[in-house]
PDB file of N, CA and C in Angstrom:
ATOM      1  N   UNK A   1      60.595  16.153  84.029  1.00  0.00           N
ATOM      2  CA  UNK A   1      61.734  15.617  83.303  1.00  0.00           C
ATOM      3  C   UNK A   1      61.410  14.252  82.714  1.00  0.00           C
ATOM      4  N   UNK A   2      60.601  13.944  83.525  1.00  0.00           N
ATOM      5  CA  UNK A   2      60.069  12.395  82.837  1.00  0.00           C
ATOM      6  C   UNK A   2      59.265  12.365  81.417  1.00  0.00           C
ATOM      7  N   UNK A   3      58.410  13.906  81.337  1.00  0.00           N
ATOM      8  CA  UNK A   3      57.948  13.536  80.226  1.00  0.00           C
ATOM      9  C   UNK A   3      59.272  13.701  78.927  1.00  0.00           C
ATOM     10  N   UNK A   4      60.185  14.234  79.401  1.00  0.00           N
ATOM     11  CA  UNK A   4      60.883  14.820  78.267  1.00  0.00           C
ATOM     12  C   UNK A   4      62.075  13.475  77.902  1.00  0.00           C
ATOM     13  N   UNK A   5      61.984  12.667  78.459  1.00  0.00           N
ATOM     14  CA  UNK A   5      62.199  11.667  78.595  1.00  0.00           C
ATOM     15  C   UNK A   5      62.130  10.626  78.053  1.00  0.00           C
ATOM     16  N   UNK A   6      60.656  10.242  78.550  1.00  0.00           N
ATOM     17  CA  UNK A   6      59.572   9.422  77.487  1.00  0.00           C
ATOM     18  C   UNK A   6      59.369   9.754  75.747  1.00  0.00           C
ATOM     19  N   UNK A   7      59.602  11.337  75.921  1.00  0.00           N
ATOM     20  CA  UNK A   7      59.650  12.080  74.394  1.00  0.00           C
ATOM     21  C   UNK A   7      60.923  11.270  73.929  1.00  0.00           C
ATOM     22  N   UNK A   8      61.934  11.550  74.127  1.00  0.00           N
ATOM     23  CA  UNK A   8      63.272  11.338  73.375  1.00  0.00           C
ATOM     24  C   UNK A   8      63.253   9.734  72.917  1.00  0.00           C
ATOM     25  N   UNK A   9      62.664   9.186  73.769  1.00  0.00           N
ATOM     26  CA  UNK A   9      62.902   7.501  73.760  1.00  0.00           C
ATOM     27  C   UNK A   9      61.658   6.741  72.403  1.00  0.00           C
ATOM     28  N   UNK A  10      60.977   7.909  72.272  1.00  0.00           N
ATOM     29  CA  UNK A  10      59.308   7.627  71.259  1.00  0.00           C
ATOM     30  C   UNK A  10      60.104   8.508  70.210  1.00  0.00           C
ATOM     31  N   UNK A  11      61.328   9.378  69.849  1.00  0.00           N
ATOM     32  CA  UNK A  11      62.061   9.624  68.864  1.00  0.00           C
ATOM     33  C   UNK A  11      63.163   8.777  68.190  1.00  0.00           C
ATOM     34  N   UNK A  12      63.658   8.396  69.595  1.00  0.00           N
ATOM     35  CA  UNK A  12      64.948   7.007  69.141  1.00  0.00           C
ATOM     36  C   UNK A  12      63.943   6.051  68.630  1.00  0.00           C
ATOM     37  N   UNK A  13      63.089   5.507  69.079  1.00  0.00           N
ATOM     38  CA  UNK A  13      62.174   3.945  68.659  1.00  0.00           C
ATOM     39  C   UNK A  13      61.878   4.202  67.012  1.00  0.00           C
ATOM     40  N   UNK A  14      61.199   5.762  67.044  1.00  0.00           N
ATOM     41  CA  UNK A  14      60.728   6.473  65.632  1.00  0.00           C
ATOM     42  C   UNK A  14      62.230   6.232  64.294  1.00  0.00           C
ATOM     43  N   UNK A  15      62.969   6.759  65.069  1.00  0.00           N
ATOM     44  CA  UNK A  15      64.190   6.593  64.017  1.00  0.00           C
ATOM     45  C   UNK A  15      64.869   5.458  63.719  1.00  0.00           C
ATOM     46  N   UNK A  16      65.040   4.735  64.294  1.00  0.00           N
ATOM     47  CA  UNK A  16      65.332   2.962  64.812  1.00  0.00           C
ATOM     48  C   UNK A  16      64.002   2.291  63.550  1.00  0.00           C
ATOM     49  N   UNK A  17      63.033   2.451  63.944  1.00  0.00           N
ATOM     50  CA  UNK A  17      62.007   1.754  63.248  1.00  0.00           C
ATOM     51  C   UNK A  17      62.237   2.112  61.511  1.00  0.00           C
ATOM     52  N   UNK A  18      62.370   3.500  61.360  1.00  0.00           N
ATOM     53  CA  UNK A  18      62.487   4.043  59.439  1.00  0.00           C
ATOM     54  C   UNK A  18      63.787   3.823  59.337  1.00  0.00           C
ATOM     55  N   UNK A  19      65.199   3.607  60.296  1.00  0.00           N
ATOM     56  CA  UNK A  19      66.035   3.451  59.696  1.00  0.00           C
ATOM     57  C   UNK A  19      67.021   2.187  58.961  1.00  0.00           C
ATOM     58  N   UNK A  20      65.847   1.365  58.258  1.00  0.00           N
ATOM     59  CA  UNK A  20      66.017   0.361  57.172  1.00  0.00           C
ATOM     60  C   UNK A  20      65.652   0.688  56.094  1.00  0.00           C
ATOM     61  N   UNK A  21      65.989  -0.201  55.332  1.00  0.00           N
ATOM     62  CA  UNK A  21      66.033   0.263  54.015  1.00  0.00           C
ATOM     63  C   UNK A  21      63.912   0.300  53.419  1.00  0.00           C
ATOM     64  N   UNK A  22      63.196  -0.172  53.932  1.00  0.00           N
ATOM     65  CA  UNK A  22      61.724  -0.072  53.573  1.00  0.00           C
ATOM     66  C   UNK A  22      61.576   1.475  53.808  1.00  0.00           C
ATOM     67  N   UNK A  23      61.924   2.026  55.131  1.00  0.00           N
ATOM     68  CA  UNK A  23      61.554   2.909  55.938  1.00  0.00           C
ATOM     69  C   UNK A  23      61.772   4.218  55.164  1.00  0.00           C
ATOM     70  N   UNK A  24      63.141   4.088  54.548  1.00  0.00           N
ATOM     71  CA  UNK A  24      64.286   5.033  53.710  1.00  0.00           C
ATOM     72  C   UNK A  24      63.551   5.380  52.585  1.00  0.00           C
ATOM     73  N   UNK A  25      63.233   4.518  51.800  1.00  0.00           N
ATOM     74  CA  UNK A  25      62.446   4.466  50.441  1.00  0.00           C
ATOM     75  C   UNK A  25      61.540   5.015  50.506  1.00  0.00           C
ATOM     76  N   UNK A  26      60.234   4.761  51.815  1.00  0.00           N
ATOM     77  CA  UNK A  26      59.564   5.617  51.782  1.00  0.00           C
ATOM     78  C   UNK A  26      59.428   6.711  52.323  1.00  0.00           C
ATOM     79  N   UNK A  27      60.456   7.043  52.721  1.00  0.00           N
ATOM     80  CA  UNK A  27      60.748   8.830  53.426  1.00  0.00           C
ATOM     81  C   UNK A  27      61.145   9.232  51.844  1.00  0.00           C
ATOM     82  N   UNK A  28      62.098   8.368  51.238  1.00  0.00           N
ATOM     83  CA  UNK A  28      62.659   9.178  49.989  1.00  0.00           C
ATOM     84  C   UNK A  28      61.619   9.586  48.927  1.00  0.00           C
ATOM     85  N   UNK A  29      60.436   8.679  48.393  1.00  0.00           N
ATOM     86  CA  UNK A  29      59.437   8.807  47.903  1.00  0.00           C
ATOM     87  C   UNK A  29      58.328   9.990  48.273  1.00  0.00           C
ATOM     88  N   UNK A  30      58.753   9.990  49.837  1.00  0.00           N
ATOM     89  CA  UNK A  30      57.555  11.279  50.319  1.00  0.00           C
ATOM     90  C   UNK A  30      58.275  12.404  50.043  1.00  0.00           C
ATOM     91  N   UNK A  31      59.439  12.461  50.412  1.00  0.00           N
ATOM     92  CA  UNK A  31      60.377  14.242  49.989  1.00  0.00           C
ATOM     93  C   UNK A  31      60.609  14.254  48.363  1.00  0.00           C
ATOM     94  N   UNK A  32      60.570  13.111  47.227  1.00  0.00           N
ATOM     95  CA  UNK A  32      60.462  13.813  46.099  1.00  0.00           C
ATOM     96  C   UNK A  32      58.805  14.347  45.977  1.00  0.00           C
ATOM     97  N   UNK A  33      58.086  13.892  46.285  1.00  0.00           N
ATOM     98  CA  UNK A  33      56.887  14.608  46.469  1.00  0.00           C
ATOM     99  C   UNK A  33      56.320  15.356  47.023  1.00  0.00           C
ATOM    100  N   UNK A  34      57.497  16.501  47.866  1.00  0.00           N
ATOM    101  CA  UNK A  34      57.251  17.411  48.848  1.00  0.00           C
ATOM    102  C   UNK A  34      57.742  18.506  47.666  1.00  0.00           C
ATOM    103  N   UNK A  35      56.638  19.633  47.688  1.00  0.00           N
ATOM    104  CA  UNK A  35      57.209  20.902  47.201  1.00  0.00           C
ATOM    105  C   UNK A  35      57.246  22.324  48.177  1.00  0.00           C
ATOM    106  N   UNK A  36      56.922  21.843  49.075  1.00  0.00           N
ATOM    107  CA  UNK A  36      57.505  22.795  50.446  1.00  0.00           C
ATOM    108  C   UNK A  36      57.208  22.436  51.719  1.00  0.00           C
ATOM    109  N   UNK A  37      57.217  22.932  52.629  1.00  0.00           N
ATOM    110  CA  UNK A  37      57.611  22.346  54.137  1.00  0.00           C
ATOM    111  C   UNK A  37      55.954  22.327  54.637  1.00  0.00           C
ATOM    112  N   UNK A  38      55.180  23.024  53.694  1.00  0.00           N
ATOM    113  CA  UNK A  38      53.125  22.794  54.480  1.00  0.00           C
ATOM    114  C   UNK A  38      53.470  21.974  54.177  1.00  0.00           C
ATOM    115  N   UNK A  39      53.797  20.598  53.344  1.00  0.00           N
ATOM    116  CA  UNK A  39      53.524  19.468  52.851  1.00  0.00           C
ATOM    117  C   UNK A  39      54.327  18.151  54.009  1.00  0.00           C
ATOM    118  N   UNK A  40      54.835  18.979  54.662  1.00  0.00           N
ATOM    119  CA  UNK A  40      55.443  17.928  55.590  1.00  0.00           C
ATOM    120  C   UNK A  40      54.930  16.932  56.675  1.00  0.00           C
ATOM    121  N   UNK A  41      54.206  17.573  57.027  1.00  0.00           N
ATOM    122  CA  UNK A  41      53.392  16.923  58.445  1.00  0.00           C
ATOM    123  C   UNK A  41      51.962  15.843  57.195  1.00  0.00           C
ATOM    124  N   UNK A  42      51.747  16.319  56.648  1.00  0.00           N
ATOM    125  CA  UNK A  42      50.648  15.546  55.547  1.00  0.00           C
ATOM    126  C   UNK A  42      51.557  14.396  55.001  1.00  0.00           C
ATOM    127  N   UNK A  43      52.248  14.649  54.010  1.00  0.00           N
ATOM    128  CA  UNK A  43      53.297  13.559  53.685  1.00  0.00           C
ATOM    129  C   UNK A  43      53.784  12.291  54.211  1.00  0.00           C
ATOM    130  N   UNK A  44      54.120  13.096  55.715  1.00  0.00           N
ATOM    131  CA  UNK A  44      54.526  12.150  56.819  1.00  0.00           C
ATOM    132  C   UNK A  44      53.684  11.419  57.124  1.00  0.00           C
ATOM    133  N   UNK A  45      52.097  11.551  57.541  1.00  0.00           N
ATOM    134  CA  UNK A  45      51.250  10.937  57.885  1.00  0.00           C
ATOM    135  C   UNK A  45      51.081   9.544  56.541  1.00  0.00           C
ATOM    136  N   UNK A  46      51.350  10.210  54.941  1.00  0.00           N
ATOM    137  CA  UNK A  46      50.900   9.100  54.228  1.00  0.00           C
ATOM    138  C   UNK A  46      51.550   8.066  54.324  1.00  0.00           C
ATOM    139  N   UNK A  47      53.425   8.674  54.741  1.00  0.00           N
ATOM    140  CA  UNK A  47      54.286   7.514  54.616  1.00  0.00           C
ATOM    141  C   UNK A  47      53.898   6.865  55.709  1.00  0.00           C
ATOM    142  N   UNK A  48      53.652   6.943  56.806  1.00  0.00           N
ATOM    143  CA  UNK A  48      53.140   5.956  58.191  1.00  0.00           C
ATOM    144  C   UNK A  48      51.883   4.656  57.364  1.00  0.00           C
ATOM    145  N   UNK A  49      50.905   5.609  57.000  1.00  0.00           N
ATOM    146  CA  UNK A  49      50.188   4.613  56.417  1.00  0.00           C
ATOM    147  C   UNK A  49      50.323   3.658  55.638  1.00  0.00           C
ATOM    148  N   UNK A  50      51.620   4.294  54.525  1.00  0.00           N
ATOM    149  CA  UNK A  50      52.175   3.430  53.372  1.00  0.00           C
ATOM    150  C   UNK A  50      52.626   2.193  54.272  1.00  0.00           C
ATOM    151  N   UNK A  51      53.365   2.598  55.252  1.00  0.00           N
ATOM    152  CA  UNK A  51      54.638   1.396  55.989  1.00  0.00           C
ATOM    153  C   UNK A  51      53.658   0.981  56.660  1.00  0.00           C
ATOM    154  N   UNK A  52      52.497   0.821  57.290  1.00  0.00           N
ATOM    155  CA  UNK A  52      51.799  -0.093  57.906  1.00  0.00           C
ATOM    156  C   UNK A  52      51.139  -0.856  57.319  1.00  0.00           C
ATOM    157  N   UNK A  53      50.642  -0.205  55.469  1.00  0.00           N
ATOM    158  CA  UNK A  53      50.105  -1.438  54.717  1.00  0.00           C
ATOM    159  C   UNK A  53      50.799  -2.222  54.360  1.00  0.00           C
ATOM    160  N   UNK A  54      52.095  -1.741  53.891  1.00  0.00           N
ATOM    161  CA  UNK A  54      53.162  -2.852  53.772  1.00  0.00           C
ATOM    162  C   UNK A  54      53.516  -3.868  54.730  1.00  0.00           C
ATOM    163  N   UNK A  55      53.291  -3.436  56.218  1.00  0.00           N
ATOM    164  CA  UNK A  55      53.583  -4.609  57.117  1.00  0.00           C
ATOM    165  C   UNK A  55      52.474  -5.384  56.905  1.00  0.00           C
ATOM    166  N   UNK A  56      51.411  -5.149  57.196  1.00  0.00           N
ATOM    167  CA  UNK A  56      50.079  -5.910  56.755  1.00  0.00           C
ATOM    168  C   UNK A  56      49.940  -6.723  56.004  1.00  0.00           C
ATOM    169  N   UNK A  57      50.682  -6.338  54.630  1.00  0.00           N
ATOM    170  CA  UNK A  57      50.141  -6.961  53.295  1.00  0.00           C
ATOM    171  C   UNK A  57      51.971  -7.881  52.662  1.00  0.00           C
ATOM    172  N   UNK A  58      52.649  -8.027  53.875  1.00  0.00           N
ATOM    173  CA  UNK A  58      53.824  -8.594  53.667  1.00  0.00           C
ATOM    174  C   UNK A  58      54.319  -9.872  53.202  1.00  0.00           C
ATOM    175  N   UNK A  59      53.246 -10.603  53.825  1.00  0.00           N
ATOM    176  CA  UNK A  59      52.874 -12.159  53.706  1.00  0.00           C
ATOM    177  C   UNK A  59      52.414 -12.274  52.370  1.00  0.00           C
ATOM    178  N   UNK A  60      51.836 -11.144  51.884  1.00  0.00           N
ATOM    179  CA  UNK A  60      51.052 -11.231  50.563  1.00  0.00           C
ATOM    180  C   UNK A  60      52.365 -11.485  49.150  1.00  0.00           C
ATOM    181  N   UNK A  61      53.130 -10.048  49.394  1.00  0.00           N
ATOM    182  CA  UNK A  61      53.777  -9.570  48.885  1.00  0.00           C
ATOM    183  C   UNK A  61      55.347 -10.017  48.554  1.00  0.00           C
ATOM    184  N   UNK A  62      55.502 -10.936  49.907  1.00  0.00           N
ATOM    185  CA  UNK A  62      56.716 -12.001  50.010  1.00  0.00           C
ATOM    186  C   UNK A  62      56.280 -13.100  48.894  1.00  0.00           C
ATOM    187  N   UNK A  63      55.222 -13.623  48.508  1.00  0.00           N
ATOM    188  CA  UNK A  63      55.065 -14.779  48.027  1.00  0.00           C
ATOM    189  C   UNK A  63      54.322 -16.218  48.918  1.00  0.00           C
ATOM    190  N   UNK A  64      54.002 -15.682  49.843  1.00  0.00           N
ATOM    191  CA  UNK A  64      53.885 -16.819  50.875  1.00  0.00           C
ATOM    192  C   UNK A  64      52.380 -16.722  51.334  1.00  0.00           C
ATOM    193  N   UNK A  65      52.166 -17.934  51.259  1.00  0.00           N
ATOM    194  CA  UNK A  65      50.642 -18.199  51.365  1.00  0.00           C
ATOM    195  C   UNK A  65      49.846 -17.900  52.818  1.00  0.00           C
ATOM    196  N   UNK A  66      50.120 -16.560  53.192  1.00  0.00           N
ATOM    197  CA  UNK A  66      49.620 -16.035  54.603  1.00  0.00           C
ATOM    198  C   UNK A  66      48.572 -14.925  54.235  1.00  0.00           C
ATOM    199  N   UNK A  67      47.752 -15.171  55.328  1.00  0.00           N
ATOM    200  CA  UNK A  67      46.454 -14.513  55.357  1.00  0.00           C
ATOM    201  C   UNK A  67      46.823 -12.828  55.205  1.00  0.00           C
ATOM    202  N   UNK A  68      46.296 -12.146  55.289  1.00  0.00           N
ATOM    203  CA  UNK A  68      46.283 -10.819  55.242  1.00  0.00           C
ATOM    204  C   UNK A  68      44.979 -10.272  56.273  1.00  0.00           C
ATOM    205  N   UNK A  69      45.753  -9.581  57.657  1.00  0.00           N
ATOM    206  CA  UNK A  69      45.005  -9.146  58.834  1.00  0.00           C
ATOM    207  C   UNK A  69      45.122  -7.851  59.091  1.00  0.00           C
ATOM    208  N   UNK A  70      43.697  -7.633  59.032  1.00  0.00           N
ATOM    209  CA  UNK A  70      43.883  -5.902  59.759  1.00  0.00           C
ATOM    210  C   UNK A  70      44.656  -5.223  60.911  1.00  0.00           C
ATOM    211  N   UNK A  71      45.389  -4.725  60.718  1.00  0.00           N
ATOM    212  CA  UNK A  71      45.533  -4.011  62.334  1.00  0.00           C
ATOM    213  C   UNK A  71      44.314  -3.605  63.289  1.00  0.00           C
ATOM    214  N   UNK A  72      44.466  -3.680  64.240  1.00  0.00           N
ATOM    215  CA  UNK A  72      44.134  -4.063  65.918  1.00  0.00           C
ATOM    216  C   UNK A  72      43.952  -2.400  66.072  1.00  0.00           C
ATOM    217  N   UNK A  73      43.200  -1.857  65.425  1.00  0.00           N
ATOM    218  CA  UNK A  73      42.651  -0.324  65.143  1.00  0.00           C
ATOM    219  C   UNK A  73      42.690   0.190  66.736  1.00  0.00           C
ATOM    220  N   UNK A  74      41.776  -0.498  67.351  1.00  0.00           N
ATOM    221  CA  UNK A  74      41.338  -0.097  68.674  1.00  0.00           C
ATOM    222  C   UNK A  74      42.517  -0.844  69.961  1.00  0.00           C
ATOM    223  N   UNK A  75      43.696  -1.253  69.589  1.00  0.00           N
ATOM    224  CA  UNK A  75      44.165  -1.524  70.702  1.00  0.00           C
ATOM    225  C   UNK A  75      45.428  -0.169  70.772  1.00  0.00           C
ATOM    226  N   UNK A  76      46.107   0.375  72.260  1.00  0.00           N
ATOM    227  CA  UNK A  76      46.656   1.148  72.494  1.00  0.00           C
ATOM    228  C   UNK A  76      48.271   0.983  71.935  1.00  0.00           C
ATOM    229  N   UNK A  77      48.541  -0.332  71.767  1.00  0.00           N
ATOM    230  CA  UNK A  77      49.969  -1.105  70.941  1.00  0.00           C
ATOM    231  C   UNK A  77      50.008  -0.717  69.449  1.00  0.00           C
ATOM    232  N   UNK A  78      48.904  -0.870  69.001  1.00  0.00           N
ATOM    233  CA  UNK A  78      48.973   0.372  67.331  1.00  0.00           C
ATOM    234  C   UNK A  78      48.911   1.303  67.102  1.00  0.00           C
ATOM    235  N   UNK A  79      48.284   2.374  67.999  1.00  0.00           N
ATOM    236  CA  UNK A  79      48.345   3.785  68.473  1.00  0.00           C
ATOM    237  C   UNK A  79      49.936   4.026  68.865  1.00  0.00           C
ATOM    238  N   UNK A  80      50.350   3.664  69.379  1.00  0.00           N
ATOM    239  CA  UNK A  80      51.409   3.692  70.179  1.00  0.00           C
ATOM    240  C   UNK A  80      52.389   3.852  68.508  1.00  0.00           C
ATOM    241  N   UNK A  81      52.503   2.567  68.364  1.00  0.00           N
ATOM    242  CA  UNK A  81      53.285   2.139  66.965  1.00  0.00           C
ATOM    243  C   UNK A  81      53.464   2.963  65.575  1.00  0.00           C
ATOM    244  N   UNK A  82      51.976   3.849  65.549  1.00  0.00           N
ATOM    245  CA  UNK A  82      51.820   4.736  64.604  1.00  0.00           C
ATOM    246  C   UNK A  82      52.165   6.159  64.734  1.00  0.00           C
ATOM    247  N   UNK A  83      52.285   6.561  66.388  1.00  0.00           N
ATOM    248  CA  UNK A  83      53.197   7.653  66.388  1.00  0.00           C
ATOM    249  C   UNK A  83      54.540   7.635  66.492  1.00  0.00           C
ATOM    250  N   UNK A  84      54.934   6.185  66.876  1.00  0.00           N
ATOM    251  CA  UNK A  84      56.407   5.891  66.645  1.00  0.00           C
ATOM    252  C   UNK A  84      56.823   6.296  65.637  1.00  0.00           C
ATOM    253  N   UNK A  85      56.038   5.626  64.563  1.00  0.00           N
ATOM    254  CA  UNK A  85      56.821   5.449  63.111  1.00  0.00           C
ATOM    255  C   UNK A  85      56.030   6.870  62.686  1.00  0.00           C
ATOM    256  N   UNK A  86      55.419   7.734  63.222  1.00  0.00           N
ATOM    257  CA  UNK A  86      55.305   9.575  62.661  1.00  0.00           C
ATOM    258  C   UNK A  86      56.686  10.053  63.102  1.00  0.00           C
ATOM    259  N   UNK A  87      56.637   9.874  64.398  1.00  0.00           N
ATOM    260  CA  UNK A  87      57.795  10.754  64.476  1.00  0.00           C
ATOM    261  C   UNK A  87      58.977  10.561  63.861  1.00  0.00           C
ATOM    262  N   UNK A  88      59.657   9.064  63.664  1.00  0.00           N
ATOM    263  CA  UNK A  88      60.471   8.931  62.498  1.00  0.00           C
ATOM    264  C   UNK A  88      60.382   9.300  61.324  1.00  0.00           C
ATOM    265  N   UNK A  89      59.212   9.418  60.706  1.00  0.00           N
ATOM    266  CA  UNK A  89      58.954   9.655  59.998  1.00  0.00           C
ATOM    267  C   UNK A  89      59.145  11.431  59.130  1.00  0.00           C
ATOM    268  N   UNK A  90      58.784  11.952  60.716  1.00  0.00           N
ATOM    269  CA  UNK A  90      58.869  13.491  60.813  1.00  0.00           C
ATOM    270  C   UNK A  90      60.310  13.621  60.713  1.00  0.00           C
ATOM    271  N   UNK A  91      61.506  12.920  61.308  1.00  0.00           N
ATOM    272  CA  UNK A  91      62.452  13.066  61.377  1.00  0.00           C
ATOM    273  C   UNK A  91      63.244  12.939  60.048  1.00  0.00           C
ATOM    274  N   UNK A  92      62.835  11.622  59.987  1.00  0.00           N
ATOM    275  CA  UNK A  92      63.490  11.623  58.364  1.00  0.00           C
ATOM    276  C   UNK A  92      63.446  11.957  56.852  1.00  0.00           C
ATOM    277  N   UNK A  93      62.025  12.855  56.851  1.00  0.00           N
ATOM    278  CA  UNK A  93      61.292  13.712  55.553  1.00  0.00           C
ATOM    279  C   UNK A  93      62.046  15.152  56.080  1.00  0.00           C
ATOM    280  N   UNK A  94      62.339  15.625  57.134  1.00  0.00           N
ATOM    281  CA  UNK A  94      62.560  16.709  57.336  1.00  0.00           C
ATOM    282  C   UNK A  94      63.786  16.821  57.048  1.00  0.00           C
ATOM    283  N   UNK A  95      64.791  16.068  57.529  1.00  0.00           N
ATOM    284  CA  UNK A  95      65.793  15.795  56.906  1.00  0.00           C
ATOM    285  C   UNK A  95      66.112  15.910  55.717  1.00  0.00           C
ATOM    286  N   UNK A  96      65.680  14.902  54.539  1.00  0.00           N
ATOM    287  CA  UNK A  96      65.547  14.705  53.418  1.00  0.00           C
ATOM    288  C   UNK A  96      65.452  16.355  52.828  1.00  0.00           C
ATOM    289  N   UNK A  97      64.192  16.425  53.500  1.00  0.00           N
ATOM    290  CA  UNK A  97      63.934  17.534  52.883  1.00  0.00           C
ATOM    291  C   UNK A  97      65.053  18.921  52.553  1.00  0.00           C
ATOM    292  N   UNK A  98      65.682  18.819  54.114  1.00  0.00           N
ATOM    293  CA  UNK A  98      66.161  20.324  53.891  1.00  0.00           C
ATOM    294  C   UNK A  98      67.309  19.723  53.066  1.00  0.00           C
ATOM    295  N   UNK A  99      67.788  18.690  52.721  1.00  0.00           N
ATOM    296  CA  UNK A  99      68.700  18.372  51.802  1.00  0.00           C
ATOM    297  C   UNK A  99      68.639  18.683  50.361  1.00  0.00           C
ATOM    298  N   UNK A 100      67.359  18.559  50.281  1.00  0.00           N
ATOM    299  CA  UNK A 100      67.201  18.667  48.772  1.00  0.00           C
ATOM    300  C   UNK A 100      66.974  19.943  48.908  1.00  0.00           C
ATOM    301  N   UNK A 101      66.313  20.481  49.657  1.00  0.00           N
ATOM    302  CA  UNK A 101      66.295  22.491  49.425  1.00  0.00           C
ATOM    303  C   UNK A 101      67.578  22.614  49.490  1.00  0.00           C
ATOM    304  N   UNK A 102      68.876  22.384  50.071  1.00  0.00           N
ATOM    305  CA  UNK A 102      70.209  23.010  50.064  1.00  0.00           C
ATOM    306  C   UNK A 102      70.941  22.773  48.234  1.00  0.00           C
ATOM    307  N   UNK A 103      70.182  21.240  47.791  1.00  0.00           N
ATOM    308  CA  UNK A 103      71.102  21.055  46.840  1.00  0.00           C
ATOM    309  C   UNK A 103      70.304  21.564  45.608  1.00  0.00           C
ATOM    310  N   UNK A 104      69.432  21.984  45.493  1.00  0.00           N
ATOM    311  CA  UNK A 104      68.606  22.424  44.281  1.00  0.00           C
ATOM    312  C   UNK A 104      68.732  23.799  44.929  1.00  0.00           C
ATOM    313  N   UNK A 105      68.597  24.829  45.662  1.00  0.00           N
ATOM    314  CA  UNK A 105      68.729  25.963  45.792  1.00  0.00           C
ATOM    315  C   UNK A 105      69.956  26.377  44.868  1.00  0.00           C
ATOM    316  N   UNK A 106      71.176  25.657  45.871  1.00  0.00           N
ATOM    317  CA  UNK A 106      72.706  25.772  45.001  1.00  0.00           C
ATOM    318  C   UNK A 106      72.685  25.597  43.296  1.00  0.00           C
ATOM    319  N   UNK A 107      71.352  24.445  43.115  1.00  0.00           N
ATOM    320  CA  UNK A 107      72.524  24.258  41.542  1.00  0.00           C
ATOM    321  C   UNK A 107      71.552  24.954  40.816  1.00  0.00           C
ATOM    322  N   UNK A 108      70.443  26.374  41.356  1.00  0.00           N
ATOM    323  CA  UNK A 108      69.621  26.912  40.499  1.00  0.00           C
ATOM    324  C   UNK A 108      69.973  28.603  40.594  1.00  0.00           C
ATOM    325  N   UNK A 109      71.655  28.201  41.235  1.00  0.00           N
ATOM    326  CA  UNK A 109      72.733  29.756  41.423  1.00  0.00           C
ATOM    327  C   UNK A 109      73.684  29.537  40.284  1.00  0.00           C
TER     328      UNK A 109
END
């Protein structure tokens, strides 16, 4: 029961983490570029990557004269962090997704 547990709590963190407005944009960007559900688990993976270069390259991108640092590849705190923000990720393209299959199915009746 514990693992199922630990699961639910690495889904809340996942959804918690994409559910701002950065997070949104790029779930929304990955489902207009989804043309069916193989494309989901791939997609998802790019948006993780997208949102971690953006944290990375934030300092850049704000205007503010801060360095720009790699992520900590090999520590277990970015591993950790990057399946967080998959599984949100998974959550909220899938979502998206079946939304737009319900509303383009309908308006192509």
């Amino acid at each position: 029961m514990e693992i199922v547990n630990d699961a639910l709590e690495y889904l809340r963190q996942g959804f918690a983490n994409i559910n701002n407005p950065k997070g949104l944009l790029i779930a929304l960007a990955a489902v207009l570029f989804m043309g069916s559900w193989k494309q989901w688990l791939p997609l998802s993976l790019i948006a993780v990557v997208i949102h971690i270069a953006i944290e990375q390259l934030q300092p850049v991108l704000s205007g503010a004269e801060g360095d720009v640092r790699l992520p900590e590849l090999l520590s277990e705190g970015f591993w950790t962090q990057a399946l967080v923000l998959l599984l949100g990720y998974l959550v909220i393209t899938g979502f998206f997704y079946f939304l737009k299959s319900l509303i383009f199915r309908k308006a192509a009746h």
